[in-house]
Protein backbone atom coordinates (compact mmCIF):
# COMPACT_ATOMS: atom_id res chain seq x y z
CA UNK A 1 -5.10 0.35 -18.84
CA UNK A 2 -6.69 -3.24 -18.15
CA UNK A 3 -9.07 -4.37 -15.86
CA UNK A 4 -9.04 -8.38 -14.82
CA UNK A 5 -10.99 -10.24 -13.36
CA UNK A 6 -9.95 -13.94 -11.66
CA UNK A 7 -12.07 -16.64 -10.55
CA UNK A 8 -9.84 -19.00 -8.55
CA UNK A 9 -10.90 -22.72 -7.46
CA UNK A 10 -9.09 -22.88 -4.38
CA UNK A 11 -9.54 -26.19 -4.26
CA UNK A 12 -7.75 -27.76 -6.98
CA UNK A 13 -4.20 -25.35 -7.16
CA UNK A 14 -2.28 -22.98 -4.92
CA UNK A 15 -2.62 -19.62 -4.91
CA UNK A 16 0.78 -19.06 -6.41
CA UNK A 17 -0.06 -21.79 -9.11
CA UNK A 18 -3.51 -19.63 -9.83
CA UNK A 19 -1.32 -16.22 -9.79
CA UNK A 20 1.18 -17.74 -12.86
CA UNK A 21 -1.41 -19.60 -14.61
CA UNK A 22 -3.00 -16.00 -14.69
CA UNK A 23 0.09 -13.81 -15.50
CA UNK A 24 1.07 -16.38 -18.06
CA UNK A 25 -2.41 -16.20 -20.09
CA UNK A 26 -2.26 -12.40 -19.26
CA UNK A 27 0.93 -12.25 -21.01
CA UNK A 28 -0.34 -14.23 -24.34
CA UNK A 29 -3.70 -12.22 -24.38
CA UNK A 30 -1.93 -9.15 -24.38
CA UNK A 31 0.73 -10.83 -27.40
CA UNK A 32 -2.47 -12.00 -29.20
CA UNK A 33 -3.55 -8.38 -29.34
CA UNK A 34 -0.43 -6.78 -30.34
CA UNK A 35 -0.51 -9.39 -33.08
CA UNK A 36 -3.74 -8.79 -34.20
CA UNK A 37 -3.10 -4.75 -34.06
CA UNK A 38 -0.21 -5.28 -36.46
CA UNK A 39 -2.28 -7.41 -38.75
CA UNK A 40 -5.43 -4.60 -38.96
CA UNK A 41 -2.71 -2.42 -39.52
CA UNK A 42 -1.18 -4.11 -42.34
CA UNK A 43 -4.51 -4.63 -43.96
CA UNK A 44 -5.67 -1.10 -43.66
CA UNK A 45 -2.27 -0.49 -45.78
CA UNK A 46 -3.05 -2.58 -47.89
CA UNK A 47 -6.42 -1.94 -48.78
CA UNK A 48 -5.64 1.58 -48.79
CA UNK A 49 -3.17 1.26 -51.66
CA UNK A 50 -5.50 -1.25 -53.26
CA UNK A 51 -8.30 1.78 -53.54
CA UNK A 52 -5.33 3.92 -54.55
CA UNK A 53 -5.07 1.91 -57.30
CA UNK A 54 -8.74 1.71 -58.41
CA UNK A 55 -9.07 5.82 -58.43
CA UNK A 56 -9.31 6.81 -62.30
């Protein structure tokens, strides 16, 4: 669960233009962080067999 927070200029776009502007960078935060989940992941793999490999 996410909590955002919006400041809107009123003054220089509509509402509606400030609501998809804001879903739209919602939507690529939230791909940024599935991205970046996947690539700890894949690391932690990967440094996990690497230490595998350095046991005698």
């Amino acid at each position: 669960m996410s909590t955002s927070y919006f400041i809107i200029d009123s003054s220089s776009k509509s509402s509606l233009e400030n609501i998809q502007y804001f879903k739209k960078t919602e939507k690529s935060v939230n791909n940024s962080k599935e991205r970046l989940k996947k690539q700890k992941h894949e690391f932690d793999q990967k440094l996990n067999n690497d230490l595998e490999t350095l046991k005698p």
